[in-house]
N, C-alpha and C. Protein backbone atom coordinates (compact mmCIF):
# COMPACT_ATOMS: atom_id res chain seq x y z
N UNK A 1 26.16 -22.69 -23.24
CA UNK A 1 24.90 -22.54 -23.95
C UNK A 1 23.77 -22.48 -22.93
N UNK A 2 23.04 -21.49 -23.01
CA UNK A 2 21.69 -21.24 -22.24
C UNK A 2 20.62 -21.82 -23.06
N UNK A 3 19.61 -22.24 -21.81
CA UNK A 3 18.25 -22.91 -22.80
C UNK A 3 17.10 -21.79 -22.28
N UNK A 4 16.65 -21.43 -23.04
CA UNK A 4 15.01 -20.66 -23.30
C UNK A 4 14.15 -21.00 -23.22
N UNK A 5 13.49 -20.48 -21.99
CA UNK A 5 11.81 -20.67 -22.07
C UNK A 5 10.95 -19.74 -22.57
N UNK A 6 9.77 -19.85 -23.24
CA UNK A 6 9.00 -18.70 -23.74
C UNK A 6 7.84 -18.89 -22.88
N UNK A 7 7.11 -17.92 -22.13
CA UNK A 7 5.97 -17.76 -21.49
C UNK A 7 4.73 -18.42 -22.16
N UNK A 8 3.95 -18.88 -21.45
CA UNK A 8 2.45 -19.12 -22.36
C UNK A 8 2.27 -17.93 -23.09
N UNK A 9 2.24 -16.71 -22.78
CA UNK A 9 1.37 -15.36 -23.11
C UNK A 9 2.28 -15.24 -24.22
N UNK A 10 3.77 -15.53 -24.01
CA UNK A 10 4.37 -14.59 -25.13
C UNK A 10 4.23 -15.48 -26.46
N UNK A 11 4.54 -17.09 -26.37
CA UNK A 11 3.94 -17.98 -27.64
C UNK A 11 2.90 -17.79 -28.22
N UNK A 12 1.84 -17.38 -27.39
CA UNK A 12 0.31 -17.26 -27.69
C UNK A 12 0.35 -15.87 -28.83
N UNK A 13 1.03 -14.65 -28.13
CA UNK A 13 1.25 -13.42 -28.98
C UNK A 13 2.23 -13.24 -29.97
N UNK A 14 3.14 -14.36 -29.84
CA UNK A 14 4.17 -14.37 -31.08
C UNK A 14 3.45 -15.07 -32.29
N UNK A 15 2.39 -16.16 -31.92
CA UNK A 15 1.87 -16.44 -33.09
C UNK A 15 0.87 -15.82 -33.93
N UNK A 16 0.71 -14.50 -32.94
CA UNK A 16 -0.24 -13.43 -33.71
C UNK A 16 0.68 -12.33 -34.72
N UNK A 17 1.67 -12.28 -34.61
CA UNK A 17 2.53 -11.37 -35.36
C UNK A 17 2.79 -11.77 -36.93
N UNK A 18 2.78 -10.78 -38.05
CA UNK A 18 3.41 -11.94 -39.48
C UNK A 18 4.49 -12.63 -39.13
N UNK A 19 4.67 -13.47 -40.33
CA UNK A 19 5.88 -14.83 -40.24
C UNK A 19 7.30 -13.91 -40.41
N UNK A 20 7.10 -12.80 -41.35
CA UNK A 20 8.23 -11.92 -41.05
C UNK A 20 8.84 -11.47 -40.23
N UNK A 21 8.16 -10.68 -39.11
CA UNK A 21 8.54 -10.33 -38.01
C UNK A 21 8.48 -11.47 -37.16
N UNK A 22 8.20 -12.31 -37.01
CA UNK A 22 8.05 -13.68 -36.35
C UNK A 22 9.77 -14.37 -36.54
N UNK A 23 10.26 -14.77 -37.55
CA UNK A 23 11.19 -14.73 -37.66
C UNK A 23 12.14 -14.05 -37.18
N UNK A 24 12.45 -12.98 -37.57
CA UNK A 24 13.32 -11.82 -36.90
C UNK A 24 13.10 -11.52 -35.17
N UNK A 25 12.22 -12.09 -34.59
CA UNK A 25 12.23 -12.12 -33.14
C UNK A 25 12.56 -13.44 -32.83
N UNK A 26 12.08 -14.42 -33.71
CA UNK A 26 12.93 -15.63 -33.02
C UNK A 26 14.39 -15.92 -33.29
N UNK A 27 14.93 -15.39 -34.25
CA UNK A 27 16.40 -15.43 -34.24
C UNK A 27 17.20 -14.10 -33.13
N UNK A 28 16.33 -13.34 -33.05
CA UNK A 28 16.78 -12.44 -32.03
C UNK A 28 17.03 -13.17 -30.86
N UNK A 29 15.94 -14.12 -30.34
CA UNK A 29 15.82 -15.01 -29.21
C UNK A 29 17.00 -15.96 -29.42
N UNK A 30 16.95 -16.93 -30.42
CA UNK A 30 17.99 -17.79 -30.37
C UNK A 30 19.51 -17.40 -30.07
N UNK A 31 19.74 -15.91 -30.15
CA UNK A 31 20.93 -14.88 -30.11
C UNK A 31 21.32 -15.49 -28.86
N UNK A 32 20.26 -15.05 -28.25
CA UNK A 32 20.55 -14.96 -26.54
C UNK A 32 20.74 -16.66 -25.88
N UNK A 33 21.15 -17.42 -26.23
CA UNK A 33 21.68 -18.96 -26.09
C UNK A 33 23.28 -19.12 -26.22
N UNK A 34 23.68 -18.29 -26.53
CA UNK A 34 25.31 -18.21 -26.55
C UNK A 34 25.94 -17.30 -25.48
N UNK A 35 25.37 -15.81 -25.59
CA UNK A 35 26.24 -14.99 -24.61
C UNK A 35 24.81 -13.80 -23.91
N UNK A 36 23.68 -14.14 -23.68
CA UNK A 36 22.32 -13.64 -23.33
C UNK A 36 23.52 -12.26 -22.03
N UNK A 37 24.25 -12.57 -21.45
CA UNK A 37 24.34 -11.91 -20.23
C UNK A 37 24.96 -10.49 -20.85
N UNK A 38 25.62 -10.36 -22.30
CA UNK A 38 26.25 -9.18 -22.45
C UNK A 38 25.71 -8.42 -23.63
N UNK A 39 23.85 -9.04 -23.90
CA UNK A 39 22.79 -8.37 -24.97
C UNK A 39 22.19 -7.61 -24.14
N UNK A 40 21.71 -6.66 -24.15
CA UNK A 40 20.16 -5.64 -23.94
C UNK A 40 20.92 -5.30 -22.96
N UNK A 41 20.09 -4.55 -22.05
CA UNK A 41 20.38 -3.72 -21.30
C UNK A 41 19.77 -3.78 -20.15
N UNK A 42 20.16 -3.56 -18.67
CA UNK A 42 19.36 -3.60 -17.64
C UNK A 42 18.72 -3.19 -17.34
N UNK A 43 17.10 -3.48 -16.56
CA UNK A 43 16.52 -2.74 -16.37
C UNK A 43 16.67 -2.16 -14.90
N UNK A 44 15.71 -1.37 -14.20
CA UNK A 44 16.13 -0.37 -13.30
C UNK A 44 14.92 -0.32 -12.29
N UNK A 45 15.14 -0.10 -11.21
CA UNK A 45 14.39 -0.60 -10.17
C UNK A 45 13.61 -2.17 -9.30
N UNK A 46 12.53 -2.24 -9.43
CA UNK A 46 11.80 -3.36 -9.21
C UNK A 46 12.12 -4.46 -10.20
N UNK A 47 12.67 -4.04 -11.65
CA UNK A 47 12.95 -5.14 -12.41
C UNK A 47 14.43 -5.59 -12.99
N UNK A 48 14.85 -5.37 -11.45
CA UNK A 48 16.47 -4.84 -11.76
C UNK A 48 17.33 -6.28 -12.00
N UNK A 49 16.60 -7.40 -12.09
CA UNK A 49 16.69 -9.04 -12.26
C UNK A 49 16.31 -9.28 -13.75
N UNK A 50 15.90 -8.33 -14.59
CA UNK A 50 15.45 -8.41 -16.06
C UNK A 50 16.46 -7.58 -17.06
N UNK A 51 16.54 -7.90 -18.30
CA UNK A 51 17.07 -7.66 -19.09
C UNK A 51 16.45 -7.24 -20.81
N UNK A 52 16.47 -5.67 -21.10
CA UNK A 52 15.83 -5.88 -22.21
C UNK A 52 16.10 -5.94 -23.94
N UNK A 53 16.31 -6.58 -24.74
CA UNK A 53 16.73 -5.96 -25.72
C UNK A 53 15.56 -5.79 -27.24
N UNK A 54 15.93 -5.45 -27.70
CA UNK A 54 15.46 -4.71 -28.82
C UNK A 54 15.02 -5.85 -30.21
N UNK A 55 14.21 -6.18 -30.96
CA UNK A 55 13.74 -7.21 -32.33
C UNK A 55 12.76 -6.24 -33.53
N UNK A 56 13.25 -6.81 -34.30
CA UNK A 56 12.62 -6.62 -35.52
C UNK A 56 12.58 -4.75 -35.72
N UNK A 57 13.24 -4.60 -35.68
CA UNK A 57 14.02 -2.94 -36.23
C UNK A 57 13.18 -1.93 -35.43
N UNK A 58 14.01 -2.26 -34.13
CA UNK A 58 13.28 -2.02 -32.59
C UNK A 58 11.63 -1.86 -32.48
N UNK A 59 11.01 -2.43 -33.14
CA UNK A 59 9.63 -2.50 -32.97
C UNK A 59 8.93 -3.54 -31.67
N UNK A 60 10.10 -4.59 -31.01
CA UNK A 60 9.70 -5.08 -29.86
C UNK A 60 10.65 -5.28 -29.06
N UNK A 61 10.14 -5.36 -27.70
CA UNK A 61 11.45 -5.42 -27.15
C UNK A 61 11.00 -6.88 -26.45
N UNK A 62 12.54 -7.76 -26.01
CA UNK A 62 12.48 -9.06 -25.55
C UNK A 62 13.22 -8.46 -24.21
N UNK A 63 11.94 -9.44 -22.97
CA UNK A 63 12.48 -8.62 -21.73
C UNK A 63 12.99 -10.37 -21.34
N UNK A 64 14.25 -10.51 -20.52
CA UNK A 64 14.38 -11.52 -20.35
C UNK A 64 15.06 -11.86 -18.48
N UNK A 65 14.87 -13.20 -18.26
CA UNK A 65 15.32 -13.51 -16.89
C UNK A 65 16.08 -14.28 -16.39
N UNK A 66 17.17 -14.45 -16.16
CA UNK A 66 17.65 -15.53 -15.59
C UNK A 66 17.62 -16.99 -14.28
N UNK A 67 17.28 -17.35 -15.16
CA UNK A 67 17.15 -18.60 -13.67
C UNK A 67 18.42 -19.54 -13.16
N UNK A 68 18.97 -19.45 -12.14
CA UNK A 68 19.75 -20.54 -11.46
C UNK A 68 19.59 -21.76 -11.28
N UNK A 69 19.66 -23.03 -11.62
CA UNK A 69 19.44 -24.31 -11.66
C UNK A 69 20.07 -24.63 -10.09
């Protein structure tokens, strides 16, 4: 099980979205706590350490990072 951090910026802008789509991106998020490494897709070049996938009937995308403890 992976644990999630959400950015200041992105809490701040998730609470601007309806509760509808608000929902449907946070269960998108909670997805990624079980198997995050084999969702979204890599990105390419300079952000080749990020990962992006797709929420709320691809209207956002969740870019994500891994950290090593």
């Amino acid at each position: 099980m992976y644990k999630i951090k959400l950015t200041k910026i992105t809490a701040e802008n998730l609470q601007k979205i309806d509760s509808k789509t608000q929902k449907q991106i946070i269960n998108k998020i909670d997805s990624l706590k079980t198997e995050p490494l084999f969702l979204g897709k890599r990105l390419k070049g300079s952000f080749k350490e990020f990962r992006a996938i797709r929420a709320a009937g691809q209207r956002y995308r969740i870019i994500i990072r891994f950290k090593k403890k």
